[in-house]
Structures are given as C-alpha cells and as structure tokens.
C-alpha atoms as a PDB file:
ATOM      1  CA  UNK A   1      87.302 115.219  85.232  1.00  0.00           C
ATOM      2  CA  UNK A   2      86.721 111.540  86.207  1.00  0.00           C
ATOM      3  CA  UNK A   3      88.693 108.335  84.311  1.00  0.00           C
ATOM      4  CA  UNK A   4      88.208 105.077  83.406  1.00  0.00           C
ATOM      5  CA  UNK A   5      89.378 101.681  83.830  1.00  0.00           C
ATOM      6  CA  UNK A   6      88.176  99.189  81.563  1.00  0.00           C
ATOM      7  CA  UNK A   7      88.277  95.699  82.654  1.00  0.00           C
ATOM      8  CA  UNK A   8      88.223  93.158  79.979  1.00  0.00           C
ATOM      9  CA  UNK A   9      89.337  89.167  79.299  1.00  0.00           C
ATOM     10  CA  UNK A  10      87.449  86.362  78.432  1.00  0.00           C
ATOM     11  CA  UNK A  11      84.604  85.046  79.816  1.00  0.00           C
ATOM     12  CA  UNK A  12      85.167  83.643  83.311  1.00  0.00           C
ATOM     13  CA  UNK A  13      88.898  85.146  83.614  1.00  0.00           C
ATOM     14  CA  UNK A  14      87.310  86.881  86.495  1.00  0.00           C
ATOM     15  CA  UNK A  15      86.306  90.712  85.243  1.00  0.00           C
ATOM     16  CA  UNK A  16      83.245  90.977  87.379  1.00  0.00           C
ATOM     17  CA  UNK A  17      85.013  89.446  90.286  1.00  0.00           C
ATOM     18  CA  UNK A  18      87.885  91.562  89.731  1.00  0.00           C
ATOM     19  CA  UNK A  19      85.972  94.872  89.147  1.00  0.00           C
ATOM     20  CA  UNK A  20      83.415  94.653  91.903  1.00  0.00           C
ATOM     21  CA  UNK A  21      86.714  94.032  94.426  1.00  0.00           C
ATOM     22  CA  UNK A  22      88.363  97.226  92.379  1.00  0.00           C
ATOM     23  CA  UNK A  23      84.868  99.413  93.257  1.00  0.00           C
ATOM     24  CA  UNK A  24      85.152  98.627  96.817  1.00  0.00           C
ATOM     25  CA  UNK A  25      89.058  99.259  97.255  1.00  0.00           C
ATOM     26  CA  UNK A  26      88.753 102.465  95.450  1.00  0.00           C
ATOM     27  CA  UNK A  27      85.578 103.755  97.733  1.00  0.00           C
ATOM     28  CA  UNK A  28      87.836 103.153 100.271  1.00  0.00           C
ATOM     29  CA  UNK A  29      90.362 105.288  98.992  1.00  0.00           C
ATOM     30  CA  UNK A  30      87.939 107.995  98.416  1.00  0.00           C
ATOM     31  CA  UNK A  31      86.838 108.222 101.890  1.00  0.00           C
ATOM     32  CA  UNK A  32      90.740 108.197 102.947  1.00  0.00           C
ATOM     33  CA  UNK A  33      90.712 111.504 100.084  1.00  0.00           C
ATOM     34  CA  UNK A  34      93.281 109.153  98.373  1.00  0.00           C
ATOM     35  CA  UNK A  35      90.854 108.550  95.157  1.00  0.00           C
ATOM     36  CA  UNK A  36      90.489 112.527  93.818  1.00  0.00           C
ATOM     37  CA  UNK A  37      87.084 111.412  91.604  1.00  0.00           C
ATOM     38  CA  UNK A  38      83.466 112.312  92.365  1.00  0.00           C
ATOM     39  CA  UNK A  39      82.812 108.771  92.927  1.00  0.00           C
ATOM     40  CA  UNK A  40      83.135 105.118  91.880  1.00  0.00           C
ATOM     41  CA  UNK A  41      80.633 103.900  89.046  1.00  0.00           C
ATOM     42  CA  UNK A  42      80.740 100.074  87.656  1.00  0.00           C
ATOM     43  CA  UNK A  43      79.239  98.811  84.507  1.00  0.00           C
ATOM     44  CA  UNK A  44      79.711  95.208  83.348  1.00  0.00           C
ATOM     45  CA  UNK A  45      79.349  93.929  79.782  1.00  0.00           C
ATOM     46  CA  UNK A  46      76.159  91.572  81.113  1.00  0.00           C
ATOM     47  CA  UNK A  47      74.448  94.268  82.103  1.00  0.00           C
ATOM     48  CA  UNK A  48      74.639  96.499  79.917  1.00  0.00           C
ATOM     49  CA  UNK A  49      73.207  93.689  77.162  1.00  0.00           C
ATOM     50  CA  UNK A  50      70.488  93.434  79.884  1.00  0.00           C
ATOM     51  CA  UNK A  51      69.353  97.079  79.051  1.00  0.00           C
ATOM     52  CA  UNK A  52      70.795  97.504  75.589  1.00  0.00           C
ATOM     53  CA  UNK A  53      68.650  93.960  73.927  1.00  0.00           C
ATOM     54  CA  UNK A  54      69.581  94.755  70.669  1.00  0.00           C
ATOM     55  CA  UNK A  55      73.608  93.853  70.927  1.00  0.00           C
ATOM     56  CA  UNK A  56      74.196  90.315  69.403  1.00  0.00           C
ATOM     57  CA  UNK A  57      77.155  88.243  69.877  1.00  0.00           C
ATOM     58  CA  UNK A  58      78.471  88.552  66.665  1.00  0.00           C
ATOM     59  CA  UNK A  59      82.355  89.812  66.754  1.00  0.00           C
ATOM     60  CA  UNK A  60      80.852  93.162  64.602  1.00  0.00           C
ATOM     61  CA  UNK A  61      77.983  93.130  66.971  1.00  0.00           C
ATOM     62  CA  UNK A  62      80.560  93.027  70.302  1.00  0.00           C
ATOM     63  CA  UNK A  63      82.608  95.968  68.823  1.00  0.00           C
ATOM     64  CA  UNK A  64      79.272  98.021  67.752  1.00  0.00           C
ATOM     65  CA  UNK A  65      78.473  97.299  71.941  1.00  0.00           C
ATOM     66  CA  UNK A  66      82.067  98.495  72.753  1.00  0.00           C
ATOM     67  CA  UNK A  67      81.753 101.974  71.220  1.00  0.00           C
ATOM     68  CA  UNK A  68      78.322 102.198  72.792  1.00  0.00           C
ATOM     69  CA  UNK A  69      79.829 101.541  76.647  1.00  0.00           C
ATOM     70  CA  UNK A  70      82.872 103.603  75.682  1.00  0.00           C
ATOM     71  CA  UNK A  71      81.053 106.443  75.003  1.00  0.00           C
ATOM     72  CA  UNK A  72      78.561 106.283  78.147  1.00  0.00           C
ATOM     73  CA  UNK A  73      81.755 105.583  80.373  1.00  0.00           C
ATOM     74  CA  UNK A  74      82.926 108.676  78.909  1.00  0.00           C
ATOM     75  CA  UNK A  75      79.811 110.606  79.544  1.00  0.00           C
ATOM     76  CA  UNK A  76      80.042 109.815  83.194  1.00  0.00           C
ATOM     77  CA  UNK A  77      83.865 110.099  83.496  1.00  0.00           C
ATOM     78  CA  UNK A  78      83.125 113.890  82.255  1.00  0.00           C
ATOM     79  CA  UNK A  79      81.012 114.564  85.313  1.00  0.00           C
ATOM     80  CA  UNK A  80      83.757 113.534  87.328  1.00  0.00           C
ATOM     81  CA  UNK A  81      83.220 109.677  88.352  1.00  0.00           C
ATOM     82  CA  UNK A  82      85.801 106.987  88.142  1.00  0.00           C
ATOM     83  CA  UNK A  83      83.839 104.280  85.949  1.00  0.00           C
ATOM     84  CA  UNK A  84      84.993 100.468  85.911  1.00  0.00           C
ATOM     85  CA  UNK A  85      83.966  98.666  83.171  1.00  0.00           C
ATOM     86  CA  UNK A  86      84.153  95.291  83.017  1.00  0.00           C
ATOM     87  CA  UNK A  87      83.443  93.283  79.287  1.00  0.00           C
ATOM     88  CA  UNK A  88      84.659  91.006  76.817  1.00  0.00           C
ATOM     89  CA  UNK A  89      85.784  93.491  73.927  1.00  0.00           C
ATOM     90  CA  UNK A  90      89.154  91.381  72.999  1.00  0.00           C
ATOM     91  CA  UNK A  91      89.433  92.917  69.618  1.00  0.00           C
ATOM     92  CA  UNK A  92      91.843  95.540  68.390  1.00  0.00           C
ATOM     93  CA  UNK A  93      88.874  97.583  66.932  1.00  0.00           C
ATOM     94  CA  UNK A  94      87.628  97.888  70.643  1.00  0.00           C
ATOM     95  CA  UNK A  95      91.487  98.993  71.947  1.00  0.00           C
ATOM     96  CA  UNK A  96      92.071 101.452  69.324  1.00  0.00           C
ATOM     97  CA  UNK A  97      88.561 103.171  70.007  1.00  0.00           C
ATOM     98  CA  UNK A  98      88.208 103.540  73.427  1.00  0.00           C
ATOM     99  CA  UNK A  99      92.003 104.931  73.509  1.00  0.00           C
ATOM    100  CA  UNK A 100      91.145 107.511  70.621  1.00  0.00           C
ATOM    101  CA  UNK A 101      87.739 108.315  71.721  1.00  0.00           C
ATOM    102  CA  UNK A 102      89.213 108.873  75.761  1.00  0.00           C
ATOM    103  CA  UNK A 103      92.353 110.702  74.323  1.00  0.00           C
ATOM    104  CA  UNK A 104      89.534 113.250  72.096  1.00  0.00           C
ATOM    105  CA  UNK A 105      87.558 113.864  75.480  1.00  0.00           C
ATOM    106  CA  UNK A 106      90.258 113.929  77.657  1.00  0.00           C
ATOM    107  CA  UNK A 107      89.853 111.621  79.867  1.00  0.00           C
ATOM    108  CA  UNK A 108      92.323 109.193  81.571  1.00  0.00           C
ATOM    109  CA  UNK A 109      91.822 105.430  80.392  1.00  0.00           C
ATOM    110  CA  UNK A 110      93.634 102.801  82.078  1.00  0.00           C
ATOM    111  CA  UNK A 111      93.121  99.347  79.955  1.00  0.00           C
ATOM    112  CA  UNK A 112      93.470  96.090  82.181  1.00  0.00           C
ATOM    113  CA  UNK A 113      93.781  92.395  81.035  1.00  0.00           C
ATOM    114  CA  UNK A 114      92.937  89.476  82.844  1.00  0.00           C
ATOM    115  CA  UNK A 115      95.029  86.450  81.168  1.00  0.00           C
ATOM    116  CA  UNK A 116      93.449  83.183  82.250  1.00  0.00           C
ATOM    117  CA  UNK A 117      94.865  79.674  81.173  1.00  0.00           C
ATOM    118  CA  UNK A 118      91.851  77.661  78.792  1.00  0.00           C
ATOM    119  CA  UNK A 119      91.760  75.233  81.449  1.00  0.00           C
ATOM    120  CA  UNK A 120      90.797  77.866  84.265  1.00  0.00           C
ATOM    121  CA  UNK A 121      87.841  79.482  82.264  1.00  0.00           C
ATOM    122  CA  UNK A 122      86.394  75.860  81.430  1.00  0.00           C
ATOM    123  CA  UNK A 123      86.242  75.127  84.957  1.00  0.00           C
ATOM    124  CA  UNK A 124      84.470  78.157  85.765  1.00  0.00           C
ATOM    125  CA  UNK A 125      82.046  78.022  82.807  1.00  0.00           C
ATOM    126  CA  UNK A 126      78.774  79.134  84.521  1.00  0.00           C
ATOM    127  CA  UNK A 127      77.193  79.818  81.425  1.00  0.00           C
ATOM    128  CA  UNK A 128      78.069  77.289  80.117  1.00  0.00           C
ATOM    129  CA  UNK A 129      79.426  79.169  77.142  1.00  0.00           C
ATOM    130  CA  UNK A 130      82.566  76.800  76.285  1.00  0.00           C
ATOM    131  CA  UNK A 131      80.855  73.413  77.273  1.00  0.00           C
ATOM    132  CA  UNK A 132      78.282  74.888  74.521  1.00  0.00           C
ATOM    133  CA  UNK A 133      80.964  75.663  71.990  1.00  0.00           C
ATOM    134  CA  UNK A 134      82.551  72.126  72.167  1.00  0.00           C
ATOM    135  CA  UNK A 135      78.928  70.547  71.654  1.00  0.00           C
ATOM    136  CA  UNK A 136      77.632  72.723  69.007  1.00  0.00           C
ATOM    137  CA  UNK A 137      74.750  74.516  71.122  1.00  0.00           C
ATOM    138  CA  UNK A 138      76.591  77.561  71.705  1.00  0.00           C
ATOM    139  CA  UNK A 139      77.921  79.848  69.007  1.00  0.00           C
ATOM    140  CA  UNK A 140      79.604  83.233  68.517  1.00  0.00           C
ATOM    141  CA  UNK A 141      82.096  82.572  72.091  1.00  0.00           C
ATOM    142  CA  UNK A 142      84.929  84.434  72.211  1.00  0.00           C
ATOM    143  CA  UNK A 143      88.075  82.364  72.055  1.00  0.00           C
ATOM    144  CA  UNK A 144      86.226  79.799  70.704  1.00  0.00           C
ATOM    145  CA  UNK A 145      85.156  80.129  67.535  1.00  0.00           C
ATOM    146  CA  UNK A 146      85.303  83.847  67.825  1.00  0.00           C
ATOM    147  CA  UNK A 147      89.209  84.678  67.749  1.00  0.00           C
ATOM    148  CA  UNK A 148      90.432  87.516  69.918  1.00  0.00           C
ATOM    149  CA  UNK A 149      93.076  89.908  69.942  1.00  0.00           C
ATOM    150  CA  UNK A 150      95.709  90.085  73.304  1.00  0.00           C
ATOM    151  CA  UNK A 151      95.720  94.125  73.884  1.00  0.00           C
ATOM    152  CA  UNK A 152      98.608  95.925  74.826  1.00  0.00           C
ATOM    153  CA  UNK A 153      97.010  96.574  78.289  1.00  0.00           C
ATOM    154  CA  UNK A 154      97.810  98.822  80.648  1.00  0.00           C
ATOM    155  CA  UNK A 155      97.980  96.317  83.511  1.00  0.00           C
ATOM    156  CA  UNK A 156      98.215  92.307  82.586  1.00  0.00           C
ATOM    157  CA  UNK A 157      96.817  90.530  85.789  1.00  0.00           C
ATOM    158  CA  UNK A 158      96.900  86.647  86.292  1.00  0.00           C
ATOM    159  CA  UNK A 159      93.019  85.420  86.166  1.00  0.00           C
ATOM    160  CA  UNK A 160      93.891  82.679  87.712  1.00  0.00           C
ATOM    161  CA  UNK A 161      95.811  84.233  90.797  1.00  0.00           C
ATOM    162  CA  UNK A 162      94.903  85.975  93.732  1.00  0.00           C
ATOM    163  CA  UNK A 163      92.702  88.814  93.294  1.00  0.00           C
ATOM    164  CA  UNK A 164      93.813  90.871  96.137  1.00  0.00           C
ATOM    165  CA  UNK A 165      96.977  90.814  94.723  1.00  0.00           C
ATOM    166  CA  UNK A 166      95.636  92.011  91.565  1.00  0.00           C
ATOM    167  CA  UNK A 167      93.802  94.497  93.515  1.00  0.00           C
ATOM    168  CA  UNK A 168      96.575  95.997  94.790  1.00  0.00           C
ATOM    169  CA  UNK A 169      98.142  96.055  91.232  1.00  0.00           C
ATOM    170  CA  UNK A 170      95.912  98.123  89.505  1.00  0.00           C
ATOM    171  CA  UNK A 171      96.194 100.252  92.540  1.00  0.00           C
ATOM    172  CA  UNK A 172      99.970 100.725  92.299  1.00  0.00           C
ATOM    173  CA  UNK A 173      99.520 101.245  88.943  1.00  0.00           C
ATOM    174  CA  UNK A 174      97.025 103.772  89.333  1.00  0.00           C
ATOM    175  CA  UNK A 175      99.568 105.516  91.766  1.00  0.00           C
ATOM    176  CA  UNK A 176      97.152 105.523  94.711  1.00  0.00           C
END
C-alpha cells in the first residue's frame, strides 16, 4: 500500500517548487531501498485543472476539485505509489476529507503547509493572481478575497526559507 503527501499553501508559497524537490529526494531514497513504495508519483493543482476544465475557482468549486484529486491520489496510493500532491485546498472542508477519505482506504496521509509571509507571495506573483486582486481584474484568489483556513498540518514549513531544509523536514518527519 502506497501513501500520500499532500502539499498545499497559497499560491506562490512554493508547493510546486517544494514538491518537485520532495519527488527527487524520495527517488533517491528508493533506489537506496530507504523509500518502501512502488514509486514516486506527483500531481499539482495546475495540472490537474489543465485536464479536469470544468473546476472553477470558486471556494465550492476548489473543494469539489479537492475531493476529485483526493480520491485519484488514493487510487494510485492503493497500487502502491507514494503520490505528492501539490494544490491550494486551504479550507477545512478539504482537511477533513482527505483525512477521512485516506483513514476509510487505509492509506497513510501526511498533510504539509507551506506558511509564506503576504509580502513573499506578492513578490513571486507569476500569475499575476494578487497584482489582479488589488486592481479588480482578478477574482476568486485565495487569501484575497477568498479567505482560507490554516490546517493543522502535519509538517508547517517556512515558504520563505530554504527548501532543502524543508526537504529534509518532511523527510525526518516521514522517518526516512
């Protein structure tokens, strides 16, 4: 039986970053036989809008797209991969889900939050998502003028520190 370890935070705290550096630490592990899993899948919240067109933005619309990812990560983590999923899915709907569909199935979750000062996810606003908000072209942003809720993650990582260090973090925490 695989697990999961689902990456979320605001946009521009750094998930993608964060989870494509997680992939290739834990592939490394495998090879080492350190990672037990049949192998390392990642899915990020961007893509999976890329394939899935019909999620909106909308804060219903984001939790209706959670408990669609949760229950494809789950699908995989049954045929024995480690999935990393990285998305915005801030809201305590989304926490309480993914925890009671993973506990039903089985499977290990491991929920990690990447806390990034305001300031830090303006600078890095390559979507322009907040510059939008502020102007009144861009609706429906999380933390913005969609408010969030702060899980009670497994792992709390700084989004505006290292990210070897938080590497190395979820690592420790995962006991490899």
């Amino acid at each position: 039986m695989g697990q999961i370890i689902w990456i979320n935070g605001l946009a521009g705290a750094g998930k993608t970053t964060t989870a494509k550096d997680l992939v290739a630490r834990l592939k490394e592990l495998q090879k080492l036989g350190e990672l037990k899993d049949d192998g390392v899948i990642y899915t990020d919240g961007d893509e999976f809008r890329t394939i899935f067109k019909s999620i909106g933005y909308s804060k219903e619309a984001r939790i209706q797209g959670s408990k669609q990812r949760i229950a494809l990560s789950i699908a995989l983590a049954k045929q024995g991969f480690c999935v990393i999923d990285a998305a915005i899915t801030l809201f305590n709907e989304c926490y309480e889900n993914n925890r009671k569909m993973c506990k039903e199935a089985n499977i290990k979750y491991t929920e990690i939050f990447i806390d990034c000062p305001f300031e830090v996810l303006e600078s890095r606003d390559q979507k322009g998502l907040y510059s939008g908000a502020k102007n009144g072209t861009q609706k429906d942003v999380v933390g913005v003028d969609i408010a969030y809720d702060i899980p009670n993650a497994d792992v709390v990582l700084n989004g505006a520190g290292d990210v070897k260090q938080n590497i190395e973090q979820i690592v420790k925490y995962l006991g490899l």
